[in-house]
Protein backbone atom coordinates (compact mmCIF):
# COMPACT_ATOMS: atom_id res chain seq x y z
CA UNK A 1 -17.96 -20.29 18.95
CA UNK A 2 -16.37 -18.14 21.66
CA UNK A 3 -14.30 -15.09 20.47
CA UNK A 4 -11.24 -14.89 22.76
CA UNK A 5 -9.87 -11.31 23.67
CA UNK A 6 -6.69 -12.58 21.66
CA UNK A 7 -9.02 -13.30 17.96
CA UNK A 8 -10.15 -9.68 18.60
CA UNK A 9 -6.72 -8.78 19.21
CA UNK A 10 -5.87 -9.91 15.96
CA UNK A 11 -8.54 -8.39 14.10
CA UNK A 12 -8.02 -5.16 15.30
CA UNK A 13 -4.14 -5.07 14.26
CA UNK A 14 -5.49 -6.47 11.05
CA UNK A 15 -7.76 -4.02 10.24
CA UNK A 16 -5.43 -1.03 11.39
CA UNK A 17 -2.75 -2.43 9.20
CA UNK A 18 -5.18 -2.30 5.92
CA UNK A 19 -6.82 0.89 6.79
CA UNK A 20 -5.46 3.86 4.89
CA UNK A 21 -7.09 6.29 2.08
CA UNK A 22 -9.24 5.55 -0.34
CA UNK A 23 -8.60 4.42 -3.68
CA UNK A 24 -6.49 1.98 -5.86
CA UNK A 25 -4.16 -0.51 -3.74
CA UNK A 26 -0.63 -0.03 -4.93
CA UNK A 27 1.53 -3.08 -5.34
CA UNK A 28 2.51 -2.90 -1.47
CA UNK A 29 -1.04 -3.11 -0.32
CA UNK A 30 -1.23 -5.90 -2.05
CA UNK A 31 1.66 -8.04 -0.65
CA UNK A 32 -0.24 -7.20 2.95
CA UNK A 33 -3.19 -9.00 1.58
CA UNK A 34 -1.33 -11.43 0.25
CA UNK A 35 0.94 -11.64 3.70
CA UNK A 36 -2.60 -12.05 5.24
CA UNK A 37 -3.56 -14.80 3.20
CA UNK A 38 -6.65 -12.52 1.95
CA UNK A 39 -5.20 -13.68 -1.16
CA UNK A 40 -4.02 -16.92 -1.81
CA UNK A 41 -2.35 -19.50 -4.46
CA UNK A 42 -3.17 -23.20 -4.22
CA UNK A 43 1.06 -23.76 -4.43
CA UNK A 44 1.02 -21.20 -1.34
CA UNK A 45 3.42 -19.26 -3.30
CA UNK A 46 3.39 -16.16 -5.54
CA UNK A 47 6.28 -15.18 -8.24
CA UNK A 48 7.48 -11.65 -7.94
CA UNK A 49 6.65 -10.47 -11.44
CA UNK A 50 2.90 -11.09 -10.05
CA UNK A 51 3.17 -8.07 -8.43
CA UNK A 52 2.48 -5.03 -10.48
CA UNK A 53 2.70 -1.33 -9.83
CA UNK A 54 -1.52 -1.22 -8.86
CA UNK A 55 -2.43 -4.83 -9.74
CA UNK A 56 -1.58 -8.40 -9.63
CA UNK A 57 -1.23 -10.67 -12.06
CA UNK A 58 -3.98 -14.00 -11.97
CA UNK A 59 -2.13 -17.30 -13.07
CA UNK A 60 -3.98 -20.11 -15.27
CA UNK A 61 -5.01 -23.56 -13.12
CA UNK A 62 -4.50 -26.88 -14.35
CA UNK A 63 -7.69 -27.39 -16.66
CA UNK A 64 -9.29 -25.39 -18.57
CA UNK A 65 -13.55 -26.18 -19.19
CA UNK A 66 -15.17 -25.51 -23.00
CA UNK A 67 -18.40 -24.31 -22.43
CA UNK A 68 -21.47 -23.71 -24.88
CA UNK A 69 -21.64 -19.78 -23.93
CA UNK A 70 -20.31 -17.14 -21.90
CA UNK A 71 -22.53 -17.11 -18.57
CA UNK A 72 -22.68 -15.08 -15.23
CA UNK A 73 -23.55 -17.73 -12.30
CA UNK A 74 -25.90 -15.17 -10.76
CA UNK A 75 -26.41 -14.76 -6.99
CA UNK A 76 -27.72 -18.00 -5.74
CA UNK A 77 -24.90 -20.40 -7.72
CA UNK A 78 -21.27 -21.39 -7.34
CA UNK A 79 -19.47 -20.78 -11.31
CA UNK A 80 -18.53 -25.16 -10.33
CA UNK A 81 -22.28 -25.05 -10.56
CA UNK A 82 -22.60 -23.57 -13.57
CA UNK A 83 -20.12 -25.27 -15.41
CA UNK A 84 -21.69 -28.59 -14.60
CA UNK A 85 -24.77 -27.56 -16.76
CA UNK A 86 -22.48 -25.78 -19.78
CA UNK A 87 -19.12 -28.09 -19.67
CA UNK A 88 -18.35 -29.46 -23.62
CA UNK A 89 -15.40 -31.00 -22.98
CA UNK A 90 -12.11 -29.93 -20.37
CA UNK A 91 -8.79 -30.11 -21.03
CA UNK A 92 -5.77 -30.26 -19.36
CA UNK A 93 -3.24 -27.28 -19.46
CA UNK A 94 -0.43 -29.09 -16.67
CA UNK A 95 1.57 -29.73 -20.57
CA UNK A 96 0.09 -27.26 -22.29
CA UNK A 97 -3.33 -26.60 -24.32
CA UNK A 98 -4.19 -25.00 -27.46
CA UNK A 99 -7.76 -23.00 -27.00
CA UNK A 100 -9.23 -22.51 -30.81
CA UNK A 101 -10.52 -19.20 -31.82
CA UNK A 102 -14.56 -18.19 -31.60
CA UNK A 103 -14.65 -20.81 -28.39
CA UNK A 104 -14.99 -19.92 -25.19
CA UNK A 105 -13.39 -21.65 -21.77
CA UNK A 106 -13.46 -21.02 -18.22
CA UNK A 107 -10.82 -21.46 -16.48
CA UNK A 108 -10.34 -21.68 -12.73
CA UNK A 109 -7.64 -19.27 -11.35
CA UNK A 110 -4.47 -20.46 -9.43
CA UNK A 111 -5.41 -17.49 -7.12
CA UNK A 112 -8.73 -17.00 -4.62
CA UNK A 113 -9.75 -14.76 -2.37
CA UNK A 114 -10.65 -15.64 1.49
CA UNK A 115 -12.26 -12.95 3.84
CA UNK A 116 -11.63 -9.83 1.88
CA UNK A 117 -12.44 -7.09 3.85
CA UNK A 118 -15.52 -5.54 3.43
CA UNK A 119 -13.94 -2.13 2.76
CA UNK A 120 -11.77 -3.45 -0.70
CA UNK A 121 -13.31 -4.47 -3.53
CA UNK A 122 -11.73 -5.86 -6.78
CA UNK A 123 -11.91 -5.50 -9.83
CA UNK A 124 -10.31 -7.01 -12.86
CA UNK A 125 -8.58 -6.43 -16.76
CA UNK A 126 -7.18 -8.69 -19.44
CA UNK A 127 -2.99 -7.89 -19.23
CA UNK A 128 -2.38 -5.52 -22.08
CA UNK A 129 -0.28 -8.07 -24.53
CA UNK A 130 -3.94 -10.08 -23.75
CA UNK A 131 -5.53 -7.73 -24.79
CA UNK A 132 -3.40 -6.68 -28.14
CA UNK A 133 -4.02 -10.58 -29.18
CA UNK A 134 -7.56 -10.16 -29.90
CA UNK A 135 -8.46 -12.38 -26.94
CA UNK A 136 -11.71 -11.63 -24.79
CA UNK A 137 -10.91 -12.00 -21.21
CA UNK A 138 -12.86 -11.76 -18.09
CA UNK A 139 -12.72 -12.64 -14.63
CA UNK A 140 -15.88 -14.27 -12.79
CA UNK A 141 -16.33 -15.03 -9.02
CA UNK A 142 -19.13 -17.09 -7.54
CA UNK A 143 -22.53 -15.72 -7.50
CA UNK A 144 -21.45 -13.00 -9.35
CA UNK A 145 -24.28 -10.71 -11.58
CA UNK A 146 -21.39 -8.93 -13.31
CA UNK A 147 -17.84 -9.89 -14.44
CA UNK A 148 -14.91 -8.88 -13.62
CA UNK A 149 -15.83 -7.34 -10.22
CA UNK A 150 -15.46 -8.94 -7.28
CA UNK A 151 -17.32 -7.52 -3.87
CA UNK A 152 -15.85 -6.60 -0.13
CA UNK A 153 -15.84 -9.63 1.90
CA UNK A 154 -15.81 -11.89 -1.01
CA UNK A 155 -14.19 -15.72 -0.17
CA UNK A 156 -13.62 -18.09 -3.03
CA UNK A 157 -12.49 -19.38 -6.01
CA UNK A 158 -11.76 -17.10 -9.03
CA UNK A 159 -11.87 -18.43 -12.54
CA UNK A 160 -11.08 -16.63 -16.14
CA UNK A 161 -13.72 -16.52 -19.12
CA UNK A 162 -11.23 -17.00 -22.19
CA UNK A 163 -12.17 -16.37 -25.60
CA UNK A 164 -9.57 -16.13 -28.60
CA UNK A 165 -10.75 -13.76 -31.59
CA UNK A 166 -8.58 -13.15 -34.15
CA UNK A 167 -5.42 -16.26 -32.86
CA UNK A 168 -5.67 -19.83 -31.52
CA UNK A 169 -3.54 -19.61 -28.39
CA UNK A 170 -1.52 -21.90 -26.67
CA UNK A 171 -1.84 -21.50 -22.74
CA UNK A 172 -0.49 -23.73 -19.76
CA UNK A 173 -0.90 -23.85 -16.45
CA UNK A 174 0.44 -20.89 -14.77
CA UNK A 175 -0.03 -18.26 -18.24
CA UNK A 176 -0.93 -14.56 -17.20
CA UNK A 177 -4.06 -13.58 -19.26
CA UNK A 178 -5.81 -10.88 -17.01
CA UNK A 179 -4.76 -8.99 -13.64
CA UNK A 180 -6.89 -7.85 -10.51
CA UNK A 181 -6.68 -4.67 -8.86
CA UNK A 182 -8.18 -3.50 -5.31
CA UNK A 183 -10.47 -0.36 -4.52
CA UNK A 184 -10.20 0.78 -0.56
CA UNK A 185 -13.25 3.09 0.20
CA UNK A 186 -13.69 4.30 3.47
CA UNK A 187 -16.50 3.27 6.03
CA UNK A 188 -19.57 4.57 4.14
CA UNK A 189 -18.17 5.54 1.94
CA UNK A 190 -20.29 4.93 -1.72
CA UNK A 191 -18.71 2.30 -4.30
CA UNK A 192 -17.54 4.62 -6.54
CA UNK A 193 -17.38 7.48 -4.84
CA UNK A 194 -13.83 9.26 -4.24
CA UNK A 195 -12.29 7.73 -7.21
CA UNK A 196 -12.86 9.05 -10.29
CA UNK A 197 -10.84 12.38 -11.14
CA UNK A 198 -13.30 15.35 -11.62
CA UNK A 199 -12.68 17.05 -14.88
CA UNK A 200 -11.78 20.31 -12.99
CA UNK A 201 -9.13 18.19 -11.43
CA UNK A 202 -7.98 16.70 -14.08
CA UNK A 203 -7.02 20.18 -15.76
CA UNK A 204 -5.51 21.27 -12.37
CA UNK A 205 -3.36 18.16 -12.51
CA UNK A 206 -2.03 18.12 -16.41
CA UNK A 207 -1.15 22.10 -15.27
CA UNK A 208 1.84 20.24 -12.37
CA UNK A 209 2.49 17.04 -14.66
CA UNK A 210 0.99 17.16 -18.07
CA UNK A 211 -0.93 14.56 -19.44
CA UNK A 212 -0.57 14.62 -22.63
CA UNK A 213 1.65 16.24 -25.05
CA UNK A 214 -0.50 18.69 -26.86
CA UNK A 215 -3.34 20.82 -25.16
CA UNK A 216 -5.30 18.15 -23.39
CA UNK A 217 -8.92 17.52 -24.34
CA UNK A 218 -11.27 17.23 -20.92
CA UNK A 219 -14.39 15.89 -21.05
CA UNK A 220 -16.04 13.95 -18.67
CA UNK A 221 -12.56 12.04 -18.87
CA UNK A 222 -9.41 12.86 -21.08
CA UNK A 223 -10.39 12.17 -24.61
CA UNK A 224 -7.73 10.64 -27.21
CA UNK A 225 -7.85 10.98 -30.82
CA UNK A 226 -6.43 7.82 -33.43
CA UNK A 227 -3.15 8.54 -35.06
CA UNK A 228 -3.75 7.82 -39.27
CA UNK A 229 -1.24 10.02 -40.86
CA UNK A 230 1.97 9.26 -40.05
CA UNK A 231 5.50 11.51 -41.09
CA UNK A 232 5.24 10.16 -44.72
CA UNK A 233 2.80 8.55 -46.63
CA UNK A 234 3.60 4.65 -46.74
CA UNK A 235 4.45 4.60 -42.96
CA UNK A 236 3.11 1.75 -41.25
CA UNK A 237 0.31 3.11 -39.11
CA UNK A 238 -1.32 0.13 -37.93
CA UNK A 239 -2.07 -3.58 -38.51
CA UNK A 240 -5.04 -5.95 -39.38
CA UNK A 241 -4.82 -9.22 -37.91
CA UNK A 242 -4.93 -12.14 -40.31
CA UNK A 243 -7.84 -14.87 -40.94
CA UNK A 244 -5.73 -17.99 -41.17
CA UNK A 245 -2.12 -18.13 -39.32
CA UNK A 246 -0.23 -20.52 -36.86
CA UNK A 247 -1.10 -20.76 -33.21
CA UNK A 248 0.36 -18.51 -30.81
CA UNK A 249 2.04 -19.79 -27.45
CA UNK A 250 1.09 -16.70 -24.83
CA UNK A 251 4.82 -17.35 -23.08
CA UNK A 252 6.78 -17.15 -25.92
CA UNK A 253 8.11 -13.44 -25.95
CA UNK A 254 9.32 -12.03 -29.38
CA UNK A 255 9.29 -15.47 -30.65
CA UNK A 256 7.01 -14.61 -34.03
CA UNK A 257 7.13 -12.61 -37.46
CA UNK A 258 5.02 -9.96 -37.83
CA UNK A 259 4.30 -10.74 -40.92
CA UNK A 260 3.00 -14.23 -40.56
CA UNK A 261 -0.15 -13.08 -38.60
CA UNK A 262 -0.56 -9.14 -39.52
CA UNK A 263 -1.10 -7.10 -42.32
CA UNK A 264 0.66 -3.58 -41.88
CA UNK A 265 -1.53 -0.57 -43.13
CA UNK A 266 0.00 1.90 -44.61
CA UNK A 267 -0.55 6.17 -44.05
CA UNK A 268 -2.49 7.11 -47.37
CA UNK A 269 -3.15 10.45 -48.32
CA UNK A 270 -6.26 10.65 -47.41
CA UNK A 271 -5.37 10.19 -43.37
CA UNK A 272 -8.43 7.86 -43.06
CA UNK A 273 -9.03 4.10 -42.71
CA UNK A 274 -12.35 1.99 -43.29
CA UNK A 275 -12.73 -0.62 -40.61
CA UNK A 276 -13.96 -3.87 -41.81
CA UNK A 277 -16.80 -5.29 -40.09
CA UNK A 278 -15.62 -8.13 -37.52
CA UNK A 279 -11.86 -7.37 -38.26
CA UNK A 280 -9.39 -6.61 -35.58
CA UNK A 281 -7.52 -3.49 -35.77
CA UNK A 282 -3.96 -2.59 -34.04
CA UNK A 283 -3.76 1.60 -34.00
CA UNK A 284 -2.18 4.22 -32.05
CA UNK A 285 -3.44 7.18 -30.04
CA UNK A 286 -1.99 10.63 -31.97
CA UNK A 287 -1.52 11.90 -28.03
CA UNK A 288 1.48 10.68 -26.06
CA UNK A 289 0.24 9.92 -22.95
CA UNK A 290 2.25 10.23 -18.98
CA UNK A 291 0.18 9.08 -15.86
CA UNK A 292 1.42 10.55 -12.93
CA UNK A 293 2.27 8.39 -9.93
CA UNK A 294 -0.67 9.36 -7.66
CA UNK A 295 -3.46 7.80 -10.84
CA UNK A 296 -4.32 4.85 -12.52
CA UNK A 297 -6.13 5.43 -15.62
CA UNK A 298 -8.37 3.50 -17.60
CA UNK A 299 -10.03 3.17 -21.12
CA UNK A 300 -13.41 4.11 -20.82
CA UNK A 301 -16.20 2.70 -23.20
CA UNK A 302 -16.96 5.11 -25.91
CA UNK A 303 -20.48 6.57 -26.52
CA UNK A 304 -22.12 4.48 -28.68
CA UNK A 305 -23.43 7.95 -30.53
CA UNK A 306 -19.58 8.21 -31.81
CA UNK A 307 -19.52 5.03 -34.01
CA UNK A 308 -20.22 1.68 -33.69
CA UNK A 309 -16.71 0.41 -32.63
CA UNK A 310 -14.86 -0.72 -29.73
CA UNK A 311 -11.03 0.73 -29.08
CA UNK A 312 -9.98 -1.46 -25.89
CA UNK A 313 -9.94 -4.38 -24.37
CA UNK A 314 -7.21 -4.35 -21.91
CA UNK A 315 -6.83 -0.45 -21.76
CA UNK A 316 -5.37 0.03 -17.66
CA UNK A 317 -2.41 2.31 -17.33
CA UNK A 318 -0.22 1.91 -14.35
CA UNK A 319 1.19 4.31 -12.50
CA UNK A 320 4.14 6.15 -14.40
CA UNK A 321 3.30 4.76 -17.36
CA UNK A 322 4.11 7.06 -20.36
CA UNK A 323 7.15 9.09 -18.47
CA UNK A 324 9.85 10.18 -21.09
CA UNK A 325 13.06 11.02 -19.80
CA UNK A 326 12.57 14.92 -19.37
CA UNK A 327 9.24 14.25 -17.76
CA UNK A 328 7.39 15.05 -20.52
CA UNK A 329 4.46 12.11 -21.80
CA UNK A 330 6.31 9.56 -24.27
CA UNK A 331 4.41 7.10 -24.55
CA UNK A 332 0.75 6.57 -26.91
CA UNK A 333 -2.10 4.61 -26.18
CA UNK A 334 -2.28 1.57 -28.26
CA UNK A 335 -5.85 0.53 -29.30
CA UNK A 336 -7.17 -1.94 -30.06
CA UNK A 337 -9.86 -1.79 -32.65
CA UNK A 338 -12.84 -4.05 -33.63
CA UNK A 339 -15.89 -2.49 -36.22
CA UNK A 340 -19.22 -3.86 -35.47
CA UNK A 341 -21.88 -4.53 -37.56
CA UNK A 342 -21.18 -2.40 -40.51
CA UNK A 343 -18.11 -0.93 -42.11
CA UNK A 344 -16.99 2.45 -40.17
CA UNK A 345 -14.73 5.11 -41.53
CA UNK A 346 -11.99 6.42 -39.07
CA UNK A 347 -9.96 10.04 -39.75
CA UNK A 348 -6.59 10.94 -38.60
CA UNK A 349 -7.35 13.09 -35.33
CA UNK A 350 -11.34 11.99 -34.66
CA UNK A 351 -11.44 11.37 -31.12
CA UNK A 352 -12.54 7.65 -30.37
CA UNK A 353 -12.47 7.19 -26.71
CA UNK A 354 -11.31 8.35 -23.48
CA UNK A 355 -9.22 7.75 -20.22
CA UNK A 356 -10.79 7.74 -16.75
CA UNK A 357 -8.49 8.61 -14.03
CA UNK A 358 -8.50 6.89 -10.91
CA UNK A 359 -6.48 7.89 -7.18
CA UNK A 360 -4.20 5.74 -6.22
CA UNK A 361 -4.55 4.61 -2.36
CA UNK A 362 -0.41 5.78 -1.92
CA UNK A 363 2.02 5.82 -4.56
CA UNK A 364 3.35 2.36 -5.14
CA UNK A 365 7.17 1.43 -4.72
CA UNK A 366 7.68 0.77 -7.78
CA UNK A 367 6.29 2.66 -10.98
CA UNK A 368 6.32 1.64 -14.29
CA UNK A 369 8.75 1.97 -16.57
CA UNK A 370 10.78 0.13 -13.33
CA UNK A 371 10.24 -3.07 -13.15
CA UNK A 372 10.96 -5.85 -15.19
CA UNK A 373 7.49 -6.47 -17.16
CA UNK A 374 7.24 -2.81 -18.09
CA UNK A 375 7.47 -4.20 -21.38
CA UNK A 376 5.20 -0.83 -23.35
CA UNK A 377 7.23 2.35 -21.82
CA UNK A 378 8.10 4.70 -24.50
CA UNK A 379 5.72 2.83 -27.14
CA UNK A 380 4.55 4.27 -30.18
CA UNK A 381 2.71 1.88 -32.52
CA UNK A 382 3.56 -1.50 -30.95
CA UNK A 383 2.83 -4.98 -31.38
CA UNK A 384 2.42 -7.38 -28.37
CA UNK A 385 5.62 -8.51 -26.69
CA UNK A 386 5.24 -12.06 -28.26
CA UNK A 387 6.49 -10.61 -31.97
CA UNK A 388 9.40 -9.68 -33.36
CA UNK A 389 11.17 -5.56 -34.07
C-alpha cells in the first residue's frame, strides 16, 4: 500500500494535536482520542457523564461470560480465545442480569481501543461506589500478561473481569463498574518515569496547597492512618458487610437501607477493631485529604510487613477531589477493608496505606467536586451512592 503525501498529512496533524507533556490525560485529552476514534463505542456514541476529570468511564456489553477462574490471555491469545476454553455458561445483560457472589464473569466492554498511539498507555480502576460494594474488578485486553494495563499502540476489544464479594449484583448492559485513564510519556521516555511525585516534592507541594489537614506524613508516598475513635464513644465508625442480604441493582442510586446489608460498628473505648478473617470492612482515613488540580493520586498497596490486609480496591482520586470551601482538605479517604488469612487487630491512628501522586498531563476543565457524578466531595465515613442517609 502506497502512502499518499495527504495520509502523512494527516498523521502529522494527528500526532501534533496529541503531543503535549507527560503524564495523566485530563478529561479533554480524552475527548481528542475519542474525536479521533482512538477510542471507540460499538453504538458510535459516548454519554457525557463518561467523561471524568482524568478518566473515562467503561460501559458493560450485552453478555456477560461465567468462567471457571480468573485468567490473563497471555501474549500469543485473543481473551475470545480464552474464554472459549473457560466459558460455564453466558448470559445476557440487554434486560438485565444478576451475577452471584464468589463467581467470576468476563465481560466484553462497550468501548475498544484502535491505534493508540504508541506514546499513551492506559491503565485502568474499578469506579469507587465499585469498589465500596465489595466487588473485584479488572480490566483485561488481548494478549495481555497483566490486568488492567493496556500498552501504546494497543487496537482491540476491552473486556471487564467481574467478581462480587460480599453482594450479588444486578448489572445491564451499559452499567459503569471500572474506568480507564491514559499516561502520555514523551519519546523515550521510560514507562514510569516522570510520573510519580518525589517525596521531596510532595512536601514542597502540601507547603502551596496542603494535603492533608494535620502535618502530613511522607514516605515514599503520603501515608494515611484509619480513623477508630470517633467524637463519642457509640459513634458509628464503620460498617461490616452482611453474609446473607437482597441483591443489589448497580444503577439504582440511594435506593437501599443501610441496615438491610451492613452492620454499623460502633467507637469503643478501646479505639481498636479486630478484623475478621474474609470479612469486608467499610472505614475512614483519620486525615482529610485535598488533591490539587495539577495530581491524580492513587492508593498504593501496603507493605505486606504492616499486616496482612488489603485497604483499597478502587482507591483513584481525581483531580480536586477533597477541596473544602476555604481551600483547606475536607474530604477522608474511604477504605475499604478485607483481613486475610487470620484475624488482624487495627488501632485508631496506625497508618495502613498510602497515596501515590501522579502529574496530571494539564489541568482538566473540569475538577471534581464540579461535575455531576462527583458524588464523594466533602465525605467523611460514607456508604456507596446506591444507599440511603
Amino acid at each position: 500500500m502506497t502512502t499518499s503525501p495527504d495520509m502523512l498529512a494527516d498523521h502529522r496533524e494527528l500526532s501534533a494535536s496529541l503531543a503535549g507533556p507527560a503524564g495523566v490525560l485530563p478529561r479533554q485529552d480524552i475527548r481528542k482520542l475519542v474525536q479521533r476514534s482512538m477510542i471507540r463505542s460499538i453504538t458510535g456514541q459516548f454519554v457525557e457523564s463518561q467523561f471524568q476529570p482524568a478518566s473515562l468511564d467503561l460501559r458493560l456489553g450485552h453478555k456477560a461470560y461465567r468462567v471457571r477462574a480468573s485468567f490473563l490471555p497471555g501474549p500469543h491469545k485473543s481473551v475470545e480465545q480464552a474464554l472459549s476454553d473457560l466459558t460455564q455458561d453466558a448470559v445476557s445483560l440487554e434486560q438485565g442480569a444478576i451475577l452471584e457472589k464468589n463467581c467470576v464473569y468476563v465481560v466484553e466492554l462497550m468501548e475498544s481501543l484502535d491505534d493508540l498511539p504508541t506514546t499513551i498507555s492506559a491503565f485502568a480502576n474499578p469506579k469507587s461506589s465499585t469498589g465500596r460494594l465489595d466487588v473485584f474488578t479488572r480490566l483485561i485486553a488481548d494478549r495481555a500478561s497483566m490486568f488492567d494495563t493496556v500498552p501504546g499502540g494497543y487496537s482491540g476489544k476491552l473486556y471487564a473481569e467481574i467478581s462480587p464479594a460480599s453482594f450479588s449484583i444486578k448489572v445491564r448492559r451499559g452499567s459503569r463498574l471500572n474506568q480507564l485513564r491514559f499516561r502520555r510519556r514523551n519519546s523515550g521516555q521510560e514507562e514510569a518515569a516522570g510520573f510519580r511525585v518525589s517525596d521531596k516534592e510532595l512536601r514542597d507541594i502540601h507547603k502551596d496547597t496542603p494535603l492533608v489537614d494535620d502535618v502530613p506524613v511522607i514516605q515514599n508516598g503520603l501515608q494515611f492512618s484509619i480513623h477508630l475513635a470517633g467524637s463519642h464513644i457509640g459513634e458509628t465508625i464503620g460498617y461490616q458487610a452482611q453474609r446473607f442480604t437482597d441483591v443489589i441493582d448497580v444503577d439504582r442510586v440511594g435506593e437501599y437501607e443501610i441496615d438491610d446489608f451492613w452492620t454499623p460498628i460502633p467507637a469503643r473505648p478501646s479505639k481498636r477493631l479486630i478484623l475478621d478473617p474474609h470479612q469486608f470492612y467499610i472505614l475512614a482515613s483519620k486525615e482529610k485529604l485535598h488533591i490539587p488540580p495539577r495530581f491524580a493520586a492513587e492508593m498504593a498497596p501496603i507493605d505486606p510487613t504492616m499486616g496482612e490486609f488489603r485497604v483499597h480496591y478502587a482507591g483513584f482520586f481525581d483531580p480536586g477531589f477533597g477541596v473544602g470551601a476555604d481551600g483547606a482538605p475536607g474530604s477522608r479517604g474511604v477504605l475499604e477493608v478485607r483481613s486475610h488469612e487470620v484475624p488482624f487487630v487495627l488501632e485508631d491512628g496506625q497508618v495502613v496505606g498510602r497515596l501515590a501522586f501522579e502529574r496530571m498531563a494539564a489541568v482538566p476543565d473540569a475538577l471534581y467536586g464540579q461535575i455531576g457524578t462527583s458524588n464523594y466531595q466533602g465525605q467523611a465515613l460514607k456508604l456507596s451512592k446506591h444507599f440511603r442517609g
